[in-house]
PDB file of N, CA and C in Angstrom:
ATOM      1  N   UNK A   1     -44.754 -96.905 -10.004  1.00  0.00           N
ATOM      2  CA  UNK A   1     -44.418 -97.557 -11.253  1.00  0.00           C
ATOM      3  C   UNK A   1     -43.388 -96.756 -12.037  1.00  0.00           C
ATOM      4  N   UNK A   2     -43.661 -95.678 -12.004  1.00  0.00           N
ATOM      5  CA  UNK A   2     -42.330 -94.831 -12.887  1.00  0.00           C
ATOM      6  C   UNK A   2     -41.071 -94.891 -12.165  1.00  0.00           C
ATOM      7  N   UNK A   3     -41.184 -94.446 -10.880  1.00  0.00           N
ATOM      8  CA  UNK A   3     -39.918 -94.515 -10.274  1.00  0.00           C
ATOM      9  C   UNK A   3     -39.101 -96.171 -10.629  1.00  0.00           C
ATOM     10  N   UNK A   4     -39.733 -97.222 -10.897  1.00  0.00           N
ATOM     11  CA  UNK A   4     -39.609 -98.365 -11.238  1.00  0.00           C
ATOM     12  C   UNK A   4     -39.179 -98.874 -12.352  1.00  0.00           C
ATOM     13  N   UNK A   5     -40.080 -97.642 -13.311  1.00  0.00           N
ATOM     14  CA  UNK A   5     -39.290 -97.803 -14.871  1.00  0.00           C
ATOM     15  C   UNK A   5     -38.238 -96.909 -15.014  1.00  0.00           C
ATOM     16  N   UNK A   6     -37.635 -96.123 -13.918  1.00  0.00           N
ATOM     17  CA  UNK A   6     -36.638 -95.315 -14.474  1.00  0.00           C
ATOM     18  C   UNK A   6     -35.445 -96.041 -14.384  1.00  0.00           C
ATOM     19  N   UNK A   7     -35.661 -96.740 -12.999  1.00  0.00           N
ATOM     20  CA  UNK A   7     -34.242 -97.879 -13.159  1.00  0.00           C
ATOM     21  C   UNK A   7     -34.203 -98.946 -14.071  1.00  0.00           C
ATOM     22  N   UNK A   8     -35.412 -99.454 -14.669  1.00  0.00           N
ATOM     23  CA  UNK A   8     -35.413-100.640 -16.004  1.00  0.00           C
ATOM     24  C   UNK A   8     -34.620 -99.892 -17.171  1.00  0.00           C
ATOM     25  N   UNK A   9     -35.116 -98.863 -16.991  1.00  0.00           N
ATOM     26  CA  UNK A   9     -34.278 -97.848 -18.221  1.00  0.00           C
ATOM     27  C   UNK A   9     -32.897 -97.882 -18.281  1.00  0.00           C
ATOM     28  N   UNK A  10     -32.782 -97.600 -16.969  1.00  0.00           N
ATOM     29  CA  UNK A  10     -31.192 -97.430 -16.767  1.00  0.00           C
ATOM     30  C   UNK A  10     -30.312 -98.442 -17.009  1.00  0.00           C
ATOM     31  N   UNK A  11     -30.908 -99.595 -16.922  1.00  0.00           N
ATOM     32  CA  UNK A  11     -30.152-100.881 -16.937  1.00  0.00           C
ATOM     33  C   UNK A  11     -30.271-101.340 -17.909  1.00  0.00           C
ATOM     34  N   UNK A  12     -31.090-100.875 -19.214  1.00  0.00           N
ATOM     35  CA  UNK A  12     -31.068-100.953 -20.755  1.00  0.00           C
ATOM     36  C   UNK A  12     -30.246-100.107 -20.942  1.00  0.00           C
ATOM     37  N   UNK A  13     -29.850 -98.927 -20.443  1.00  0.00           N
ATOM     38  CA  UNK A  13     -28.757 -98.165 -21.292  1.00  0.00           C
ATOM     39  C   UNK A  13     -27.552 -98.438 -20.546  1.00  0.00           C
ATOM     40  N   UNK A  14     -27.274 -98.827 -19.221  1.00  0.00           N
ATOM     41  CA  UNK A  14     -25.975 -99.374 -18.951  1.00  0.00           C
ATOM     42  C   UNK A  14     -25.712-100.781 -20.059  1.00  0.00           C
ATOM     43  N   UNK A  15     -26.791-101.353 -20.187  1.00  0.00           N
ATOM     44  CA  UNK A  15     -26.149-102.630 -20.984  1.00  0.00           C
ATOM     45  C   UNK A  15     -25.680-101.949 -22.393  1.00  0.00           C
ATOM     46  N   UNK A  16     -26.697-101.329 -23.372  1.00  0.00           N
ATOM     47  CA  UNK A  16     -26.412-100.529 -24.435  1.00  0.00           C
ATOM     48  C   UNK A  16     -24.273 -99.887 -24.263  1.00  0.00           C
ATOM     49  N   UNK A  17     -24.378 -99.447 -23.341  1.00  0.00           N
ATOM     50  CA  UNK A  17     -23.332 -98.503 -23.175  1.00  0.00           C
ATOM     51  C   UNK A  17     -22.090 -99.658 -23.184  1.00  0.00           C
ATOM     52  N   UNK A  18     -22.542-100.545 -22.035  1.00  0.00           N
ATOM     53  CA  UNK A  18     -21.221-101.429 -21.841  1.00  0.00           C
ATOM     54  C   UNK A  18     -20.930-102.482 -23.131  1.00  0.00           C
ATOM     55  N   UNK A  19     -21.793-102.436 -23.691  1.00  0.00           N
ATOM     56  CA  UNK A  19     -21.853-103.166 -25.087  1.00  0.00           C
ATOM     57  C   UNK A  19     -20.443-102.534 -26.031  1.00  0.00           C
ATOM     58  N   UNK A  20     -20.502-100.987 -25.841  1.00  0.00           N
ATOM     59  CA  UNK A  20     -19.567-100.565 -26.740  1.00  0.00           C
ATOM     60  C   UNK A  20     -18.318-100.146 -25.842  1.00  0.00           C
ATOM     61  N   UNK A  21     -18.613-101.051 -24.457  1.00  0.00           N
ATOM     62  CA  UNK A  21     -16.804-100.771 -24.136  1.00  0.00           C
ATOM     63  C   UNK A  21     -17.175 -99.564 -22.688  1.00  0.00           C
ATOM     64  N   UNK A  22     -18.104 -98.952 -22.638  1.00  0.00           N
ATOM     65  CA  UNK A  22     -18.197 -98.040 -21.544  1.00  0.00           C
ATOM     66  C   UNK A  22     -18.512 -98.554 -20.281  1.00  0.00           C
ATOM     67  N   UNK A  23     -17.043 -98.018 -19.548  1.00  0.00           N
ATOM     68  CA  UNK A  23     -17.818 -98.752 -18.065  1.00  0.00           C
ATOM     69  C   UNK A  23     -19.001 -97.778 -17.440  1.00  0.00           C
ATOM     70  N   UNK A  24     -20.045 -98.163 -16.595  1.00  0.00           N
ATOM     71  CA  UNK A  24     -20.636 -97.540 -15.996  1.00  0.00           C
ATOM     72  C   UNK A  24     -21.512 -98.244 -14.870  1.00  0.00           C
ATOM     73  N   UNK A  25     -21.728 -97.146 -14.300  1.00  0.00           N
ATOM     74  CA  UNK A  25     -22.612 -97.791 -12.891  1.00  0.00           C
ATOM     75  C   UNK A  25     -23.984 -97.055 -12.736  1.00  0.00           C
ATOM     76  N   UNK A  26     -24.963 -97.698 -12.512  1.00  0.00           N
ATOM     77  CA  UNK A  26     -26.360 -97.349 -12.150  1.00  0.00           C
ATOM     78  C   UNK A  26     -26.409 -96.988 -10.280  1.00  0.00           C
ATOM     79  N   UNK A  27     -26.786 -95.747  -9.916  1.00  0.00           N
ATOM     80  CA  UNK A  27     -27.186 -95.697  -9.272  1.00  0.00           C
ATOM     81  C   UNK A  27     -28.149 -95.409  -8.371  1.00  0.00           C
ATOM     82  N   UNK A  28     -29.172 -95.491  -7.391  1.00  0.00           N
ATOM     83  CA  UNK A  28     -30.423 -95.466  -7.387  1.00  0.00           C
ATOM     84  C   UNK A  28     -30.670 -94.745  -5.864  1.00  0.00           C
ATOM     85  N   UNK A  29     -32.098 -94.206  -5.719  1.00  0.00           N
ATOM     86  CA  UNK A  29     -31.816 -93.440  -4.646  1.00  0.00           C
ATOM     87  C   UNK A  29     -32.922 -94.826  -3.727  1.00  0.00           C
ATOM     88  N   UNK A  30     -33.104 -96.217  -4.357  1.00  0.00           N
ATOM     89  CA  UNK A  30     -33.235 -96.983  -3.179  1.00  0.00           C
ATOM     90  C   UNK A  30     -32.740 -98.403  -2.961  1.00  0.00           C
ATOM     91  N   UNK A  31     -32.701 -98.759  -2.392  1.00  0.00           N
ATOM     92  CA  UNK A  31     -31.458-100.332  -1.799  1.00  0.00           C
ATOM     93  C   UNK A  31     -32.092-101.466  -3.040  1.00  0.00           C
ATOM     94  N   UNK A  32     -30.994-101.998  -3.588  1.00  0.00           N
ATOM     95  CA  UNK A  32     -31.724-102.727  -4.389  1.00  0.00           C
ATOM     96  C   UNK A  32     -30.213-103.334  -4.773  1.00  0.00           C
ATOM     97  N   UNK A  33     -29.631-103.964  -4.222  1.00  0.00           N
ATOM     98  CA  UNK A  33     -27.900-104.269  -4.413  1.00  0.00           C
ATOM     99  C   UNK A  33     -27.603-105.333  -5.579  1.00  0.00           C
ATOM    100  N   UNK A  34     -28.709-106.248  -6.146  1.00  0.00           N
ATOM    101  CA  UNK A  34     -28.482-106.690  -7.349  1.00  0.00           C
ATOM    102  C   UNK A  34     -28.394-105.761  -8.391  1.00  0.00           C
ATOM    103  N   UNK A  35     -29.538-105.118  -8.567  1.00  0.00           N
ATOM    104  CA  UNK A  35     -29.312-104.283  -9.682  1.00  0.00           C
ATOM    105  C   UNK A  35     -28.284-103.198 -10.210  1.00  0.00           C
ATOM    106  N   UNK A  36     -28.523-102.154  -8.436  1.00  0.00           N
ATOM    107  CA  UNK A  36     -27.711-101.064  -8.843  1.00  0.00           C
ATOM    108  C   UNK A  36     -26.596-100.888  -7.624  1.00  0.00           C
ATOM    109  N   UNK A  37     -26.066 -99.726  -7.683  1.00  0.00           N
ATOM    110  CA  UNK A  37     -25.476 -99.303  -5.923  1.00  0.00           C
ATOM    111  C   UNK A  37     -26.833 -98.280  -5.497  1.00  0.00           C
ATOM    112  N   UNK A  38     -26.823 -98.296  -4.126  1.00  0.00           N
ATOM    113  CA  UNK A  38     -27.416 -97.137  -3.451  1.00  0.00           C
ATOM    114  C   UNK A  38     -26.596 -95.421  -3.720  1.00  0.00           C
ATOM    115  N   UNK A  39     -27.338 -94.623  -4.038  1.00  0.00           N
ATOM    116  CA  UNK A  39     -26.728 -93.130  -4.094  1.00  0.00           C
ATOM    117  C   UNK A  39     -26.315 -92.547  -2.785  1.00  0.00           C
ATOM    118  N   UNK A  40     -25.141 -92.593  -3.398  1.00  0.00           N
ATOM    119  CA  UNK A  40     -23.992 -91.792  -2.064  1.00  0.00           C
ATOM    120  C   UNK A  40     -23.193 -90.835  -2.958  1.00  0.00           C
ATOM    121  N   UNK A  41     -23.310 -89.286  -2.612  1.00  0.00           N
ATOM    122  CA  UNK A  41     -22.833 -88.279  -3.386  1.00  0.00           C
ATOM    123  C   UNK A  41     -21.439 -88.897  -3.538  1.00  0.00           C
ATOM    124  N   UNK A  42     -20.748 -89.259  -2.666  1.00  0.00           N
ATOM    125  CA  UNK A  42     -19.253 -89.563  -2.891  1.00  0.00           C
ATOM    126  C   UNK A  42     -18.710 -90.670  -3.619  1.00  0.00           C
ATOM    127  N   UNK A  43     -19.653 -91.427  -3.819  1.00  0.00           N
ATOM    128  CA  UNK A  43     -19.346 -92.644  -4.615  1.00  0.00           C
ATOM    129  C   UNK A  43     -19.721 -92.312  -5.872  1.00  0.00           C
ATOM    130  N   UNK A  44     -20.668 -91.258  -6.144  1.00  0.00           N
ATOM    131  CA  UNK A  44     -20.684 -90.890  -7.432  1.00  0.00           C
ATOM    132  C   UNK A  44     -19.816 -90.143  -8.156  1.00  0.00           C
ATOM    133  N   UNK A  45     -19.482 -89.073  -7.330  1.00  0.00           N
ATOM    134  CA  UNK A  45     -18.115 -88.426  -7.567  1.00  0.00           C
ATOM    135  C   UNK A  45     -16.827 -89.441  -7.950  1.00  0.00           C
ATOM    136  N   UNK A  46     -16.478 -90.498  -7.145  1.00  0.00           N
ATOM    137  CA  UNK A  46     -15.511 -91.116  -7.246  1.00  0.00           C
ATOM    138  C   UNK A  46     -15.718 -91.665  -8.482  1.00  0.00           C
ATOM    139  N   UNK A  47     -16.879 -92.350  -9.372  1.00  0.00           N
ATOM    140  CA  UNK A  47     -16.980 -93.235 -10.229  1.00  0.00           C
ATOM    141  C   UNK A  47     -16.608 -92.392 -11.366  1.00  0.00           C
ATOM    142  N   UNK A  48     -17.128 -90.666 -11.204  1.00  0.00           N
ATOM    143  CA  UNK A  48     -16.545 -90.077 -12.436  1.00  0.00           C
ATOM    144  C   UNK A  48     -15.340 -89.498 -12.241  1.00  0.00           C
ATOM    145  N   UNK A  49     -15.029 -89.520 -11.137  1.00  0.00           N
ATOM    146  CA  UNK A  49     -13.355 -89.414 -11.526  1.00  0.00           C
ATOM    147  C   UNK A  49     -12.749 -90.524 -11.606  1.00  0.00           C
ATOM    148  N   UNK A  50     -13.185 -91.668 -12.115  1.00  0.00           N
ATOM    149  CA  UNK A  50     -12.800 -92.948 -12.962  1.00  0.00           C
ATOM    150  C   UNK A  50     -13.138 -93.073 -14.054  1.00  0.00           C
ATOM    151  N   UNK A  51     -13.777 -91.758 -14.568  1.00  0.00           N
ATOM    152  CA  UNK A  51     -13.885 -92.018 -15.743  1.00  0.00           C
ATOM    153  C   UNK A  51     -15.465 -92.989 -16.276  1.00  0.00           C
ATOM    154  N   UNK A  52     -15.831 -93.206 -15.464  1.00  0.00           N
ATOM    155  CA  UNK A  52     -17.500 -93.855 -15.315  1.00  0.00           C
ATOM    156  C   UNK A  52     -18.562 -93.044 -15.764  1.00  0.00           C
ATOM    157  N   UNK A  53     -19.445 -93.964 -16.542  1.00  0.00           N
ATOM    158  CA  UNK A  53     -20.839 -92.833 -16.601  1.00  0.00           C
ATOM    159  C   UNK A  53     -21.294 -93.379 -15.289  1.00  0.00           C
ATOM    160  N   UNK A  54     -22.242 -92.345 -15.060  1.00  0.00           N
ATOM    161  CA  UNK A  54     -23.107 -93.025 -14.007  1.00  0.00           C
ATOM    162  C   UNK A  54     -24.231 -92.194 -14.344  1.00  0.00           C
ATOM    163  N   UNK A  55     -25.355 -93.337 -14.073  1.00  0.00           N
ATOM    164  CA  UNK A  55     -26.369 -93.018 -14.576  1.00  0.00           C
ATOM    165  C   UNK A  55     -27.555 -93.386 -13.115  1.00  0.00           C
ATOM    166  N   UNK A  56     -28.276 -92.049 -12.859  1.00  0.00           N
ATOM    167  CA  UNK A  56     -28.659 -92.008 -11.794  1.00  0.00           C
ATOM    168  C   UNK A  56     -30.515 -92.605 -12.483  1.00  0.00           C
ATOM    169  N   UNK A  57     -30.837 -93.320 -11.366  1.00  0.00           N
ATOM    170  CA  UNK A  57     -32.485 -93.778 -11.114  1.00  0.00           C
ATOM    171  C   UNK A  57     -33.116 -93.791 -10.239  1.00  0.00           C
ATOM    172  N   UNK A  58     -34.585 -94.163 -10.383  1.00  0.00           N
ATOM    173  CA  UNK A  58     -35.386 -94.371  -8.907  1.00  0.00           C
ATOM    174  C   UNK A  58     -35.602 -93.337  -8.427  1.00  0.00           C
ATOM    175  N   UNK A  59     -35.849 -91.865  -8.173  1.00  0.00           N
ATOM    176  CA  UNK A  59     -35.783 -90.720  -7.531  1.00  0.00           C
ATOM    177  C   UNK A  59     -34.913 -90.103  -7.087  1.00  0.00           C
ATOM    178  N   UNK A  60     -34.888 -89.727  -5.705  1.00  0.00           N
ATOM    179  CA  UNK A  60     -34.048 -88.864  -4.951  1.00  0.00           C
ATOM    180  C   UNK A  60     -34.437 -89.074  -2.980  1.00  0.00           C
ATOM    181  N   UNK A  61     -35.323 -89.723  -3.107  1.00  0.00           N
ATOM    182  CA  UNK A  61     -35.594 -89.742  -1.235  1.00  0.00           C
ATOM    183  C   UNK A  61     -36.085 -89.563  -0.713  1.00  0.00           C
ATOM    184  N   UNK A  62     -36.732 -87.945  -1.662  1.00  0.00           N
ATOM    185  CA  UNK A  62     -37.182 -87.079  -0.999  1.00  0.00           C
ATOM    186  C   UNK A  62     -38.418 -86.541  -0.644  1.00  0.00           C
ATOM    187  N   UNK A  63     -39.233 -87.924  -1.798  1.00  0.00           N
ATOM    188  CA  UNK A  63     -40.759 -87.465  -1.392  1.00  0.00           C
ATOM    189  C   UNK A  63     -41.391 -88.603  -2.311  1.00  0.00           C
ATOM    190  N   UNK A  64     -42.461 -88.483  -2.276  1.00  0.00           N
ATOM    191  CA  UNK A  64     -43.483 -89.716  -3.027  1.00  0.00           C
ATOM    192  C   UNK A  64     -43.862 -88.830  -3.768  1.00  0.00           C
ATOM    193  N   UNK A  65     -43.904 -87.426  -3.645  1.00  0.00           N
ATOM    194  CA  UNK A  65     -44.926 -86.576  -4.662  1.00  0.00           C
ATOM    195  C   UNK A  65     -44.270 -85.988  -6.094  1.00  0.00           C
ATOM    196  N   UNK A  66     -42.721 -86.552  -5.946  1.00  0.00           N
ATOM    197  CA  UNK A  66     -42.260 -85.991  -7.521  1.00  0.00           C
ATOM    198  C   UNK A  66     -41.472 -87.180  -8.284  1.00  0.00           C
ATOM    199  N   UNK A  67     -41.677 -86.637  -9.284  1.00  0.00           N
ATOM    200  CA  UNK A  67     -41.084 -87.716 -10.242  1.00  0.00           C
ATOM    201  C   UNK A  67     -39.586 -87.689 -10.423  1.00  0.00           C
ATOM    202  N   UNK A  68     -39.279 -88.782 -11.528  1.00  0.00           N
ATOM    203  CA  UNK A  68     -37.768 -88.954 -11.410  1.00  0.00           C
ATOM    204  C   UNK A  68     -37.169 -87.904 -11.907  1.00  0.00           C
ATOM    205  N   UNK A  69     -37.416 -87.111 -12.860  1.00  0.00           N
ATOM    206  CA  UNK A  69     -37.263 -85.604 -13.401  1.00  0.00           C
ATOM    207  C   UNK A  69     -36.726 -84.724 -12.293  1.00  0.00           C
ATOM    208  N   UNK A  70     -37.521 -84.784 -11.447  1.00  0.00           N
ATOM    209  CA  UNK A  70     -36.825 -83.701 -10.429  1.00  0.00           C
ATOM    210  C   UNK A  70     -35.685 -83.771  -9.668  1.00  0.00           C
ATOM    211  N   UNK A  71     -35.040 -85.350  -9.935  1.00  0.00           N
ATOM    212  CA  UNK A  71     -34.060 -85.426  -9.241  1.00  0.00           C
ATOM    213  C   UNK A  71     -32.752 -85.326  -9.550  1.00  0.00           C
ATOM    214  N   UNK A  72     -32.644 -85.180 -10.909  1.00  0.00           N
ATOM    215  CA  UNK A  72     -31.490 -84.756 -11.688  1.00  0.00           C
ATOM    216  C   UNK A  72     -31.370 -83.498 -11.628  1.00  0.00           C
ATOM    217  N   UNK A  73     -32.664 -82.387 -11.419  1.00  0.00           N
ATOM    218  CA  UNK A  73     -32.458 -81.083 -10.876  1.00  0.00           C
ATOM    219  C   UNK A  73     -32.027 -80.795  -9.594  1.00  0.00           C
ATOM    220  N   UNK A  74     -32.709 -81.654  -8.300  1.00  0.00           N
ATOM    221  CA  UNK A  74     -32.471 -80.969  -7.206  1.00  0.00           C
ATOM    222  C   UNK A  74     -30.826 -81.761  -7.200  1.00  0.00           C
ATOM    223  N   UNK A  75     -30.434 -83.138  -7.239  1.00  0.00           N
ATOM    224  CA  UNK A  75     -29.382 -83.585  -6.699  1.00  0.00           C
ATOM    225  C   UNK A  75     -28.345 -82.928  -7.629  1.00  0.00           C
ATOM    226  N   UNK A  76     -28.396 -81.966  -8.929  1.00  0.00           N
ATOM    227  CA  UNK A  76     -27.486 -80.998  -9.366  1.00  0.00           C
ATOM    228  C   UNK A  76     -26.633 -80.166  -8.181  1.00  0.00           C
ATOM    229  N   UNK A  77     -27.341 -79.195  -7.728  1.00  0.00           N
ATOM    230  CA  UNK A  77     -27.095 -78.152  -6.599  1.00  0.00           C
ATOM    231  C   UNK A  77     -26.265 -78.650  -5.208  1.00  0.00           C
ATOM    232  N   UNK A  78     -26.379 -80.209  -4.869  1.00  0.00           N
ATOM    233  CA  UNK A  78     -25.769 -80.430  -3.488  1.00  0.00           C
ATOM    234  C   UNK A  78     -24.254 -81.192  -3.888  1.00  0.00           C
TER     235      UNK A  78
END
């Protein structure tokens, strides 16, 4: 369920954001192609060197046992 509300979140603050003119993209660490894109380090890179927020959800991949918190830490480092 959290991993679930982190992307509802996200897609309240992409709308919030694009409201005032900011482009941005949600991206998520699982397949879900209406909502968001799937997380690909390089497509994230690319979106901010467009000048994009991107706003990451859903986890990281990497386990059932941590929350969405940890994934803004570990996917920092790679």
């Amino acid at each position: 369920m959290g991993m679930l509300a982190t992307v509802i979140n996200a897609l309240a603050l992409q709308d919030a954001l694009e409201k005032e003119g900011v482009f941005t993209r949600v991206l998520s660490a699982h397949r879900d192609e209406e909502v968001s894109e799937l997380f690909i380090r390089r497509r994230a890179v690319r979106h901010l060197e467009k000048k994009r927020v991107v706003i990451f959800a859903g986890g990281d991949r990497e386990s059932l046992f941590f929350d969405g918190h940890r994934c803004g830490a570990a996917r920092d480092g790679n």
